[in-house]
C-alpha atoms as a PDB file:
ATOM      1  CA  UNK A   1      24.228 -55.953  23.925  1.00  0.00           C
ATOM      2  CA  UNK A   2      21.925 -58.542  24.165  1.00  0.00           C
ATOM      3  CA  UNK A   3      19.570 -59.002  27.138  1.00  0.00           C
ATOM      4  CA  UNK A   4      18.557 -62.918  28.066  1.00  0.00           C
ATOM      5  CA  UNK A   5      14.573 -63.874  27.759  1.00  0.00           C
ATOM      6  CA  UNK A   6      14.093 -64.267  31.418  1.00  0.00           C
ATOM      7  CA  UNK A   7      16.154 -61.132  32.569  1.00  0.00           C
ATOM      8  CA  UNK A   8      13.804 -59.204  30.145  1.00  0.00           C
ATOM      9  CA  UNK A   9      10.539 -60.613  31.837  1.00  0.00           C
ATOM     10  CA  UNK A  10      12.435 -60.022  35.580  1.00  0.00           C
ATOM     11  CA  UNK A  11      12.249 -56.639  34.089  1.00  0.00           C
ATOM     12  CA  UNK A  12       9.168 -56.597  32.845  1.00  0.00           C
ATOM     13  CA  UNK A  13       7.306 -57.734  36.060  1.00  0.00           C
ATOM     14  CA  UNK A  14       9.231 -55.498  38.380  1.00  0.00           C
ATOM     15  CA  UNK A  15       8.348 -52.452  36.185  1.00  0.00           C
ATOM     16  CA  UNK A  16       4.843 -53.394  36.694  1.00  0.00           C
ATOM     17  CA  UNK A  17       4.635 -52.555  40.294  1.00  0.00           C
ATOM     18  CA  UNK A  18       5.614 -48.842  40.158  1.00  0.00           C
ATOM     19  CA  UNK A  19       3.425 -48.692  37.160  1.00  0.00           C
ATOM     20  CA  UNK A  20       0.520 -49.444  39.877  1.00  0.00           C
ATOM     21  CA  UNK A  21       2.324 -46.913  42.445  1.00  0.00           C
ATOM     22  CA  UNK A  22       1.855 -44.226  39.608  1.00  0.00           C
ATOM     23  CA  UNK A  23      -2.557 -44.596  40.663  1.00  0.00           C
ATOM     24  CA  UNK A  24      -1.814 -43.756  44.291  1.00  0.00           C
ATOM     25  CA  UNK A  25      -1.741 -40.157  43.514  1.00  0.00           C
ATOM     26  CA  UNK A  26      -5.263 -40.303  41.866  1.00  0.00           C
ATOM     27  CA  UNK A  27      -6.313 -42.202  44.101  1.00  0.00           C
ATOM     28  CA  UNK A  28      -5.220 -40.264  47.272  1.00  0.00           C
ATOM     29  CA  UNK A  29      -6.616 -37.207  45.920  1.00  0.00           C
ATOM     30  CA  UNK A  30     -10.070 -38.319  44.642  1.00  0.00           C
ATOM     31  CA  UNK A  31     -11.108 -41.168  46.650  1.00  0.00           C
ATOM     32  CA  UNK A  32      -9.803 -40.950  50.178  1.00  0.00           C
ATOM     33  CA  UNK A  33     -10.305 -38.639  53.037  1.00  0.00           C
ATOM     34  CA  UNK A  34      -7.891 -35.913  53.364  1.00  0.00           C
ATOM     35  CA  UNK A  35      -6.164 -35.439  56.867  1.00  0.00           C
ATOM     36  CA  UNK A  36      -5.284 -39.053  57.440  1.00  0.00           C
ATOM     37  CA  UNK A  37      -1.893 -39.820  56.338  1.00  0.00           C
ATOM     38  CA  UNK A  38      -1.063 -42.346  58.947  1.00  0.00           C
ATOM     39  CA  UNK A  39      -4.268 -44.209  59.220  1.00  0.00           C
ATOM     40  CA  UNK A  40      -4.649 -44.371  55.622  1.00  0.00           C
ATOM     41  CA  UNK A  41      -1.410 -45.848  55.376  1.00  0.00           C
ATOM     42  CA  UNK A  42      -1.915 -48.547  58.064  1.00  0.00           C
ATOM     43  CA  UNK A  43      -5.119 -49.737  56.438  1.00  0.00           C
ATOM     44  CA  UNK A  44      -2.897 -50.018  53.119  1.00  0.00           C
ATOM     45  CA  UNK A  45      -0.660 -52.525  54.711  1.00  0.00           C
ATOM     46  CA  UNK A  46      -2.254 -54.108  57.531  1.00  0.00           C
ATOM     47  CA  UNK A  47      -5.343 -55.629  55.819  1.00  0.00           C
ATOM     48  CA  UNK A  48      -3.435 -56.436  52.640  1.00  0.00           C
ATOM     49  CA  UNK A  49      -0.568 -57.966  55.773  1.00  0.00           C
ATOM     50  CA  UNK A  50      -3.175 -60.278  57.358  1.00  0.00           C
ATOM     51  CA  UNK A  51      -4.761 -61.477  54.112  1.00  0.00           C
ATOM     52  CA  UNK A  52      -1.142 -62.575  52.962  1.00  0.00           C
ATOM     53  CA  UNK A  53      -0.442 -64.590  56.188  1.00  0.00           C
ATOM     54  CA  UNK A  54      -3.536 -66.551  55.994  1.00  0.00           C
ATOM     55  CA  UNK A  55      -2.598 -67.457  52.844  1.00  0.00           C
ATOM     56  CA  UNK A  56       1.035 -68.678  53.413  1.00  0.00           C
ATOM     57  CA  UNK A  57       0.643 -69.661  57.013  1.00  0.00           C
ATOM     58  CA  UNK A  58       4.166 -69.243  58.126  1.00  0.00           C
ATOM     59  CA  UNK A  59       6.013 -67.223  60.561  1.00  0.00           C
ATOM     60  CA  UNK A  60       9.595 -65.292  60.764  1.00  0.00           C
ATOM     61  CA  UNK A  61      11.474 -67.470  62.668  1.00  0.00           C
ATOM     62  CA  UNK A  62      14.548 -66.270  64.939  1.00  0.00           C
ATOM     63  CA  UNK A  63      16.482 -63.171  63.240  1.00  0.00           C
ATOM     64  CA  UNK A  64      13.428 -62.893  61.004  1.00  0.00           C
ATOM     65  CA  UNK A  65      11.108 -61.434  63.514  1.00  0.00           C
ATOM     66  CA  UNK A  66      13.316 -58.449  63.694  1.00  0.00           C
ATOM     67  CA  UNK A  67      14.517 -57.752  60.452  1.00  0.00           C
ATOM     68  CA  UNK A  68      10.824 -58.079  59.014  1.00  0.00           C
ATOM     69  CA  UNK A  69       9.822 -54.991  61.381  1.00  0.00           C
ATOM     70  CA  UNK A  70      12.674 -53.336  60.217  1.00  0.00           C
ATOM     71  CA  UNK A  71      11.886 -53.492  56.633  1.00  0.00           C
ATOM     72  CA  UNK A  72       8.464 -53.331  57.639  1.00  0.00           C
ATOM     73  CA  UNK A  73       9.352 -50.162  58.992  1.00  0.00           C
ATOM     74  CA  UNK A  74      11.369 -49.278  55.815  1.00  0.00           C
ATOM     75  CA  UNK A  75       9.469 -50.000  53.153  1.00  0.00           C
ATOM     76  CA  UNK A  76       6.003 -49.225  54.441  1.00  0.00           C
ATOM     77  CA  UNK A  77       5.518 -47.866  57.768  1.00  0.00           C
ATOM     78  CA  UNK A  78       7.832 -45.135  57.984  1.00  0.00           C
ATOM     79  CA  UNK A  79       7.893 -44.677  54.359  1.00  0.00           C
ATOM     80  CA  UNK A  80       4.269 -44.442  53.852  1.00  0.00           C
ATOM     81  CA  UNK A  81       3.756 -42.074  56.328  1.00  0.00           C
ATOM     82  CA  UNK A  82       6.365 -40.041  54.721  1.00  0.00           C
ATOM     83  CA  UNK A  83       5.015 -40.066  51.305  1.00  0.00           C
ATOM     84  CA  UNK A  84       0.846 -39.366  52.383  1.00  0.00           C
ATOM     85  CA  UNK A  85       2.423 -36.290  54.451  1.00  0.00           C
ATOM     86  CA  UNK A  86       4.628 -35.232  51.470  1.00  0.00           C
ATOM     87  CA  UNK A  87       1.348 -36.010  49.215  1.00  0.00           C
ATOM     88  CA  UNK A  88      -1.089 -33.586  51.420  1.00  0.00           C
ATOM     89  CA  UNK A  89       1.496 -31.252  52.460  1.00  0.00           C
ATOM     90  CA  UNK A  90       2.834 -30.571  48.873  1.00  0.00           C
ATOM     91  CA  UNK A  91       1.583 -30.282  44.882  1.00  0.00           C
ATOM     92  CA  UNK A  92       1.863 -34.189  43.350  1.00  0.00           C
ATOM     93  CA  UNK A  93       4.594 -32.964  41.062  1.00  0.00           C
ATOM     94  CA  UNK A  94       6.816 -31.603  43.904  1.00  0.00           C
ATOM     95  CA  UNK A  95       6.084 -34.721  45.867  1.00  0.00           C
ATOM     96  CA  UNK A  96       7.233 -36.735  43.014  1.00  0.00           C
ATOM     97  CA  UNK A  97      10.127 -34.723  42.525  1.00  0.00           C
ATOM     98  CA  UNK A  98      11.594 -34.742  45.812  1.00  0.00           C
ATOM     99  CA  UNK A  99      10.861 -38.831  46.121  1.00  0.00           C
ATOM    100  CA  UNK A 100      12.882 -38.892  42.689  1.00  0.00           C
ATOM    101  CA  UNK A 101      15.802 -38.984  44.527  1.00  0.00           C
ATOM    102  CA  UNK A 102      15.691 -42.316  45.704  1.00  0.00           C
ATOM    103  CA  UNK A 103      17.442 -43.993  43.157  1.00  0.00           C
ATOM    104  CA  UNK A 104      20.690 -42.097  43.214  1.00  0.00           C
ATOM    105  CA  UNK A 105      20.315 -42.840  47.531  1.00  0.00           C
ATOM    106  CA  UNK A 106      20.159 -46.985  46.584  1.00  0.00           C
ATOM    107  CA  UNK A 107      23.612 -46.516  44.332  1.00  0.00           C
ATOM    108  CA  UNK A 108      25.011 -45.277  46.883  1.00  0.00           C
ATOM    109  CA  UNK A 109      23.933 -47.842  49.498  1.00  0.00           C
ATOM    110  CA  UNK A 110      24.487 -50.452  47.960  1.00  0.00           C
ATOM    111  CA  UNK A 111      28.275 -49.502  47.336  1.00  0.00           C
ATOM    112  CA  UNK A 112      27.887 -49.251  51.053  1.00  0.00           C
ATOM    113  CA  UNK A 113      26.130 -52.153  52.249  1.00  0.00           C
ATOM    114  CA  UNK A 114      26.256 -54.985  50.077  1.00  0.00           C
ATOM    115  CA  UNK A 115      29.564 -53.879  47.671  1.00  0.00           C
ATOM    116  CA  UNK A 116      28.147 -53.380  44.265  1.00  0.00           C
ATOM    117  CA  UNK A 117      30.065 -50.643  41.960  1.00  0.00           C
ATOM    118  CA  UNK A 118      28.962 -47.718  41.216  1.00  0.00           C
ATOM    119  CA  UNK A 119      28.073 -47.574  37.323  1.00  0.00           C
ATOM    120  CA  UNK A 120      28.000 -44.231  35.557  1.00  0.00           C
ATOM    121  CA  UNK A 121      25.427 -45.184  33.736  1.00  0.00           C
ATOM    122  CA  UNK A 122      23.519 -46.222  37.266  1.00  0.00           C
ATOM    123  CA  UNK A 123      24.582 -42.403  37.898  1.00  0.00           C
ATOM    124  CA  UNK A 124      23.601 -40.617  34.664  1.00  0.00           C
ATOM    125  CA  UNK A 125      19.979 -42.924  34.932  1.00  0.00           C
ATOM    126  CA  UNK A 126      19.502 -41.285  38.625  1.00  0.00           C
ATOM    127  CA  UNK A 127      19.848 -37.948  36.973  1.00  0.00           C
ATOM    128  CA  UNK A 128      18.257 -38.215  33.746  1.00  0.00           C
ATOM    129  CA  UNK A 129      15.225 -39.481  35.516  1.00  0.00           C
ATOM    130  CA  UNK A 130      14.965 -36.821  38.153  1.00  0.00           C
ATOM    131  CA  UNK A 131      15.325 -34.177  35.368  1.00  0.00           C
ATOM    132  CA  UNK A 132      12.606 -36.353  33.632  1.00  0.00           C
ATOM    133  CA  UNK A 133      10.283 -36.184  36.374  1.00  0.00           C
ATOM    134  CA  UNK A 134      10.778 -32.438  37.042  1.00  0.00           C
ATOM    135  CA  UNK A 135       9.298 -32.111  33.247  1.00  0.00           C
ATOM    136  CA  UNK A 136       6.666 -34.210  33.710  1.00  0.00           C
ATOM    137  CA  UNK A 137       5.631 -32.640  37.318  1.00  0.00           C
ATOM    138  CA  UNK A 138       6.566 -29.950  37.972  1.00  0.00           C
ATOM    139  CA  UNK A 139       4.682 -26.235  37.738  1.00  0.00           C
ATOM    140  CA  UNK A 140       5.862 -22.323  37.614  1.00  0.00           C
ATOM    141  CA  UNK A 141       3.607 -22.017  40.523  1.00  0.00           C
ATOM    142  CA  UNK A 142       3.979 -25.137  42.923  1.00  0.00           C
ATOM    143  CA  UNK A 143       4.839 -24.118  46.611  1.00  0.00           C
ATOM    144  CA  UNK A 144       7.215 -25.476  48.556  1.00  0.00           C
ATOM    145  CA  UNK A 145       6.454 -26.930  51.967  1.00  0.00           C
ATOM    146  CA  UNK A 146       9.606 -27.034  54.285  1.00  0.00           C
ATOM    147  CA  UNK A 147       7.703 -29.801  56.310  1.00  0.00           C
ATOM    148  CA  UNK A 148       6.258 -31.921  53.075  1.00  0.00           C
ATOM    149  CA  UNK A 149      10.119 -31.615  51.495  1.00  0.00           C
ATOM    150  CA  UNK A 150      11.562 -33.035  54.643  1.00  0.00           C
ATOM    151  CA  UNK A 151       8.859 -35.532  54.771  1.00  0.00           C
ATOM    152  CA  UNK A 152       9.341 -36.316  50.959  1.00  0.00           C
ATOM    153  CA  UNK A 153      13.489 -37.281  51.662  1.00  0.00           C
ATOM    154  CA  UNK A 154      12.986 -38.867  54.635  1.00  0.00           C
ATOM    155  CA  UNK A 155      10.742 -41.262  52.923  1.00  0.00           C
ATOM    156  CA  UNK A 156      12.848 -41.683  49.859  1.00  0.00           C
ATOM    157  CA  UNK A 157      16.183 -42.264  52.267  1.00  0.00           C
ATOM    158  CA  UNK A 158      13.842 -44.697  54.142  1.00  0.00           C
ATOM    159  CA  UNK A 159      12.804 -47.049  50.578  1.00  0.00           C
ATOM    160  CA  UNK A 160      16.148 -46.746  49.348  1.00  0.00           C
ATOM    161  CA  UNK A 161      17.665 -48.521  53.030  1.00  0.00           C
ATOM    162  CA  UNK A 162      14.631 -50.931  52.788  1.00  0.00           C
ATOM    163  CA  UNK A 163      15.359 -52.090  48.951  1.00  0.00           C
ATOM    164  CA  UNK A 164      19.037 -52.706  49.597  1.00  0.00           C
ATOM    165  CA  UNK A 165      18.844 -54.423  52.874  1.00  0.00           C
ATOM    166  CA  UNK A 166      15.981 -56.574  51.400  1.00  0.00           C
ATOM    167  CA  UNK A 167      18.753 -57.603  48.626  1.00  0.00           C
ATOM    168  CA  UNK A 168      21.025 -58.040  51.618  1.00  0.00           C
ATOM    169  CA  UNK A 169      18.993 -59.771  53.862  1.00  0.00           C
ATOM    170  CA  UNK A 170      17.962 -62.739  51.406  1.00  0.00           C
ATOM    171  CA  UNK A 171      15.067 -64.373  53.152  1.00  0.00           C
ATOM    172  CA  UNK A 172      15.042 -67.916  53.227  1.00  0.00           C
ATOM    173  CA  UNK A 173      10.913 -67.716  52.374  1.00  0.00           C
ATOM    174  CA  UNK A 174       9.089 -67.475  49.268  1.00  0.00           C
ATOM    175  CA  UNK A 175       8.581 -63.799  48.198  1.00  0.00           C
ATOM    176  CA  UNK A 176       4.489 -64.299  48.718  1.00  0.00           C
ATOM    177  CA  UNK A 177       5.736 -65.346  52.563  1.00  0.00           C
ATOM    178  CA  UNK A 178       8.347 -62.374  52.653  1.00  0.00           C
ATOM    179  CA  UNK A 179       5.554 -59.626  51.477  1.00  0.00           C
ATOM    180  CA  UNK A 180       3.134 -60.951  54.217  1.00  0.00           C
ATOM    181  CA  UNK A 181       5.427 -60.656  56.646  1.00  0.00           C
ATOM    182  CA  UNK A 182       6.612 -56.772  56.067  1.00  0.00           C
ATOM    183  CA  UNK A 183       3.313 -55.829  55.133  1.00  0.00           C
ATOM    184  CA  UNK A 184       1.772 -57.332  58.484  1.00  0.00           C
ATOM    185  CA  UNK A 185       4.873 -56.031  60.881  1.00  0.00           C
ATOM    186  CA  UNK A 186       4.416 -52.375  58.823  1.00  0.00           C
ATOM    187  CA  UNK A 187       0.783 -52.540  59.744  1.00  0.00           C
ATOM    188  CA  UNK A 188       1.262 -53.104  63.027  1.00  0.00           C
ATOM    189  CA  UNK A 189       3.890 -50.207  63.416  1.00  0.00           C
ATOM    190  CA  UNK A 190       1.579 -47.984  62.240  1.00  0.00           C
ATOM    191  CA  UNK A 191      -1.054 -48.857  64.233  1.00  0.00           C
ATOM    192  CA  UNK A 192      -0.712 -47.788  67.793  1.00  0.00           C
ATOM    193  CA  UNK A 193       0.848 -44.034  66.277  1.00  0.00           C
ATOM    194  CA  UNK A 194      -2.264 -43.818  64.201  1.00  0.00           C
ATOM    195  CA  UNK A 195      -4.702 -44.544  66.993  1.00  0.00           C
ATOM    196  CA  UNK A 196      -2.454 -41.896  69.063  1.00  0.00           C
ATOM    197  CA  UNK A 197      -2.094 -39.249  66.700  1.00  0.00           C
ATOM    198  CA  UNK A 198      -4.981 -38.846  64.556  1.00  0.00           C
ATOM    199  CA  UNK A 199      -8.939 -38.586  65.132  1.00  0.00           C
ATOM    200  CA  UNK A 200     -10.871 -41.510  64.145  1.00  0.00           C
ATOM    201  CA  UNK A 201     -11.993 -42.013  60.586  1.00  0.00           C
ATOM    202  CA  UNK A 202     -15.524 -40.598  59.288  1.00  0.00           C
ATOM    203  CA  UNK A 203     -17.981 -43.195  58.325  1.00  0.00           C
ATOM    204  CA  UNK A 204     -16.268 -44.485  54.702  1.00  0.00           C
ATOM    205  CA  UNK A 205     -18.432 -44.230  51.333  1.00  0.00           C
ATOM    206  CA  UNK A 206     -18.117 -46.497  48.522  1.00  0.00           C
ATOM    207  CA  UNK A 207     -15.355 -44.102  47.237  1.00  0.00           C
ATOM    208  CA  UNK A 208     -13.311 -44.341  49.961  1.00  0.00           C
ATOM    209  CA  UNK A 209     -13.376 -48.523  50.732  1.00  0.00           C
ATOM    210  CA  UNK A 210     -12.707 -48.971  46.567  1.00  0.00           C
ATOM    211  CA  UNK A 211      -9.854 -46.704  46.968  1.00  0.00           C
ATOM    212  CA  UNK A 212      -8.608 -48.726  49.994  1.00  0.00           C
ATOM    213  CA  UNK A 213      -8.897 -51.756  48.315  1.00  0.00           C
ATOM    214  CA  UNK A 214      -6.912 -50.647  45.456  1.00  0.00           C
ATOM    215  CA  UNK A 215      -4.042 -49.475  47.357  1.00  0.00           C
ATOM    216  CA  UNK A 216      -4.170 -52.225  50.051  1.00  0.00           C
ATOM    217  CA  UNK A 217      -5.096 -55.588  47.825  1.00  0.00           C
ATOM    218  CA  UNK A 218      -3.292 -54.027  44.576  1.00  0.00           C
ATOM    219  CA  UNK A 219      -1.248 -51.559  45.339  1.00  0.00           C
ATOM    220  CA  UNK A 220       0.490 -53.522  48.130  1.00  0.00           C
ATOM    221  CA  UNK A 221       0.045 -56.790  48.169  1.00  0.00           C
ATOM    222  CA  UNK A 222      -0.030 -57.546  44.751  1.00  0.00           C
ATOM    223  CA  UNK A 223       3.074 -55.358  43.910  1.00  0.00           C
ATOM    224  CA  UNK A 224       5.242 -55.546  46.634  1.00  0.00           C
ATOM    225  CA  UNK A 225       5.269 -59.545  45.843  1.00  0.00           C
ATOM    226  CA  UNK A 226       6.476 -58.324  42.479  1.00  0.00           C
ATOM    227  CA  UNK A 227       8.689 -55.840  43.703  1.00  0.00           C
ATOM    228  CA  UNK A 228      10.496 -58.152  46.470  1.00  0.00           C
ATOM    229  CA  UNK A 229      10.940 -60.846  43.452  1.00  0.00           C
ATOM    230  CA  UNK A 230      12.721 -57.972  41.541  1.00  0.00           C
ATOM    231  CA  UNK A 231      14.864 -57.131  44.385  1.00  0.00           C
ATOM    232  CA  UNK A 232      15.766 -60.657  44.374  1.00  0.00           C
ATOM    233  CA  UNK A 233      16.670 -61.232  41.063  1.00  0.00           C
ATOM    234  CA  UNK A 234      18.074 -58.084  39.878  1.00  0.00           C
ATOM    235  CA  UNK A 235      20.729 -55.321  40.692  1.00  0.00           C
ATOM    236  CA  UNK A 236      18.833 -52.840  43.499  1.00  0.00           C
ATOM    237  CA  UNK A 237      20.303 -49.823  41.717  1.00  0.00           C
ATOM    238  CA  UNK A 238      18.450 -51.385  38.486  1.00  0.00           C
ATOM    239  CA  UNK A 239      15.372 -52.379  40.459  1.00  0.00           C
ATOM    240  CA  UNK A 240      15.029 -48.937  41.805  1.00  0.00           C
ATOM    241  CA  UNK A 241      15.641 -46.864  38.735  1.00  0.00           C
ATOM    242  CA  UNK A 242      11.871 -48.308  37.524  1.00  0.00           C
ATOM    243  CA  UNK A 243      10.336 -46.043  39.878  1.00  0.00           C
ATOM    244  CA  UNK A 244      10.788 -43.515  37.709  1.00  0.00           C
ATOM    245  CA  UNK A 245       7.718 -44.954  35.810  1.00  0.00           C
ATOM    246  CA  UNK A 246       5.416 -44.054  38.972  1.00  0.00           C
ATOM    247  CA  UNK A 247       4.994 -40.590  38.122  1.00  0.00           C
ATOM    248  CA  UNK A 248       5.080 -41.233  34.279  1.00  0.00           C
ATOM    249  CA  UNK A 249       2.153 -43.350  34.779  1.00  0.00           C
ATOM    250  CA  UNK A 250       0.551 -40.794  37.417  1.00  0.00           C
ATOM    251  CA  UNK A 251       0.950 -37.861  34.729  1.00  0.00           C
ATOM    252  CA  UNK A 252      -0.536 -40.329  31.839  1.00  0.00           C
ATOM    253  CA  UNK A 253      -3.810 -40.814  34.447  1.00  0.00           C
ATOM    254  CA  UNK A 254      -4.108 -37.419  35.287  1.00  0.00           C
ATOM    255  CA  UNK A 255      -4.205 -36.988  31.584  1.00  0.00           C
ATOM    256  CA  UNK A 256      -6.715 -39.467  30.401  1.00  0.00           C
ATOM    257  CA  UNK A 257      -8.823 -39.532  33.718  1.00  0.00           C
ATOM    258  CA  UNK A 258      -8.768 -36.185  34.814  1.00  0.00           C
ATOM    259  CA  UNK A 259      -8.762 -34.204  31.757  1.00  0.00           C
ATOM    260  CA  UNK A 260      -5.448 -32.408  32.803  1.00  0.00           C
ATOM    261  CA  UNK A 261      -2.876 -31.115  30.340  1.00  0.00           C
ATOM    262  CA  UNK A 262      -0.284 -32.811  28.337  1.00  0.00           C
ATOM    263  CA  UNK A 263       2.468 -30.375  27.755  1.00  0.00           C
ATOM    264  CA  UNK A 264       5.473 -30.329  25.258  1.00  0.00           C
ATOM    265  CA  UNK A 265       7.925 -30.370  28.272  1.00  0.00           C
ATOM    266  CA  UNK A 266       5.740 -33.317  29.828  1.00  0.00           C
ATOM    267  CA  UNK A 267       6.540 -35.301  26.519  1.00  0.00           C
ATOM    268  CA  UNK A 268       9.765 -34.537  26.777  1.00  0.00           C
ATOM    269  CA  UNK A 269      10.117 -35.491  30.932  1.00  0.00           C
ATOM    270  CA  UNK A 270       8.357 -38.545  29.609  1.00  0.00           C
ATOM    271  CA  UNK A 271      11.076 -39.223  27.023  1.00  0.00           C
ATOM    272  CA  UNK A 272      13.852 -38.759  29.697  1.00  0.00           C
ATOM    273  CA  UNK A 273      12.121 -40.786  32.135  1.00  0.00           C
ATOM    274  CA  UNK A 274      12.206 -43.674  29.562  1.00  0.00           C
ATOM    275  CA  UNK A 275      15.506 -43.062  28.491  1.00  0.00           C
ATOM    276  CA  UNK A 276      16.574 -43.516  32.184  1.00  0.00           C
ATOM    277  CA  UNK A 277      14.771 -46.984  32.744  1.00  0.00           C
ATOM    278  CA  UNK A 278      16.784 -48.120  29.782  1.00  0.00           C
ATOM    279  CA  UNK A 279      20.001 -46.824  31.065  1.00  0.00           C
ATOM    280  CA  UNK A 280      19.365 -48.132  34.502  1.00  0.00           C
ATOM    281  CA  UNK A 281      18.922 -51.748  32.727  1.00  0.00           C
ATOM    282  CA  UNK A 282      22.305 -51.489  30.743  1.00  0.00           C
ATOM    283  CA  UNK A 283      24.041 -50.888  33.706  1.00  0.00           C
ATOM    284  CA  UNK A 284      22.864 -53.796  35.156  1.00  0.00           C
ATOM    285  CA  UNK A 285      23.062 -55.950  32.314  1.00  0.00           C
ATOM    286  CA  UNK A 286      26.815 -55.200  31.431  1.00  0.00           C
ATOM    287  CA  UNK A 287      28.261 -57.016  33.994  1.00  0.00           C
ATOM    288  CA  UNK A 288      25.777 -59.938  33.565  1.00  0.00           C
ATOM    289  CA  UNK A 289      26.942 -59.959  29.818  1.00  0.00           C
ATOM    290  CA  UNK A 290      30.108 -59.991  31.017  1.00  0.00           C
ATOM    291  CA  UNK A 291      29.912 -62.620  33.651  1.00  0.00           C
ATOM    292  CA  UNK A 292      28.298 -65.049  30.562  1.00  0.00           C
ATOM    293  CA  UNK A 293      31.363 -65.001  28.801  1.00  0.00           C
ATOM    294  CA  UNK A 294      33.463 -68.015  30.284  1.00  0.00           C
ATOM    295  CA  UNK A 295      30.376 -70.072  30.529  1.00  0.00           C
ATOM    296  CA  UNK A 296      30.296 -70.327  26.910  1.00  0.00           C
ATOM    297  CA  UNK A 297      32.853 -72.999  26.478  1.00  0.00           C
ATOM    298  CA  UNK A 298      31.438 -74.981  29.513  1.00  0.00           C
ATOM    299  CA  UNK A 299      29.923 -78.487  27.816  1.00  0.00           C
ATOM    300  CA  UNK A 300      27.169 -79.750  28.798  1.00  0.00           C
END
């Protein structure tokens, strides 16, 4: 089966951003301060938020104030307060392992919300890559939170609602003007609970404003504008089955930056977590194949 030029660089782009997500475990652990799930996460979206809107310099307008904050809420807010509890609360590999889940939620929602079939191969990719990340994360030893596993499916149920309403909810904007917008309403969500819930930040070093700027300017703004281009082009089950490649990537820098292991099993997760971006790509490209068909005895 052959895959067109421009659906392979839709692809290629989208993978891109969880490739960046794959850093936010490094960077949680070595360069921000520890106890500060919810303020850390409002300084990764509401900065990042602002900057964005300067730049476009357009407002929701009507139905679009509300469904941004409700996205906002999805995909960031909620969901990043989720996944820095699940990060402190639990080992990175059973963090990652739990939030693995997600893709397997988004098949199912989107049969729900928005009609699309449910693929086996979708199915088998949702599996093969939670297997794959188990390998590549997982330890004999790693503990298991009861608060940091409900904290780790809450946030996956939350991403998976957010990416298949955002394919449902096709905003009439730019996907530069649609990022600003979430990232700005998600900030401001998690503002007033931050300020309510959590003691005031200690004086930041260099360390901790470079790793804020990393996860705010890159790993936010810069691929959440590739993500919500993804989401727009291609199938949300597809979309969602790159996330596998966060905690390849995370594994690889743990790895090369942090002089951690590479086990035979880790290979071997990393294999499977491969093998079920591929899958998740074919199941999205067979009906697109199929749908091509017909056109080819249109003239033009």
């Amino acid at each position: 089966m052959k895959i067109k030029s421009s659906s392979l660089a839709d692809i290629g782009l989208t993978a891109i951003a969880p490739a960046i997500w794959g850093s936010t475990y490094v960077v949680t652990t070595e360069f921000l301060p520890h106890g500060y799930p919810l303020t850390v996460a409002m300084l990764r979206a509401l900065p990042a938020g602002l900057i964005l809107l300067m730049i476009v310099r357009q407002l929701p307008q009507g139905i679009w104030w509300a469904r941004s904050f409700i996205l906002g809420a999805l995909n960031f807010s909620f969901f990043w307060a989720m996944l820095f509890i699940s990060a402190y609360r639990l080992p990175g590999g059973v963090a990652a392992t739990v939030g693995a889940i997600q893709p397997l939620i988004v098949v199912m929602l989107a049969r729900l919300l928005i009609g699309s079939p449910v693929r086996a191969q979708a199915i088998a990719a949702g599996i093969v890559g939670m297997a794959g990340v188990g390998l590549l994360v997982l330890t004999p030893g790693a503990a298991l939170d009861p608060i940091g596993i409900a904290a780790g499916l809450a946030g996956a149920v939350s991403m998976a609602f957010g990416t298949v309403l955002t394919r449902r909810w096709a905003p009439p904007v730019s996907s530069l003007t649609f990022t600003a917008w979430q990232l700005t309403a998600g900030g401001l969500l998690l503002l007033p609970v931050a300020l309510l819930l959590e003691p005031a930040l200690p004086v930041p070093t260099m360390a901790n404003v470079l790793g804020m700027a990393w996860l705010g300017l890159i790993g936010a703004a810069f691929t959440y504008l590739l993500w919500f281009r993804g989401l727009s082009r291609l199938d949300p089950a597809a979309v969602a089955s790159l996330g596998f490649l966060s905690p390849l990537v995370a594994t690889l820098l743990g790895w090369g930056m942090l002089n951690q292991n590479l086990t035979p099993l880790q290979i071997a997760g990393m294999a499977a977590v491969l093998t079920s971006v591929w899958l998740g790509q074919r199941a999205q490209m067979a009906p697109r194949a199929a749908a091509t068909v017909p056109a080819k005895t249109v003239s033009l």
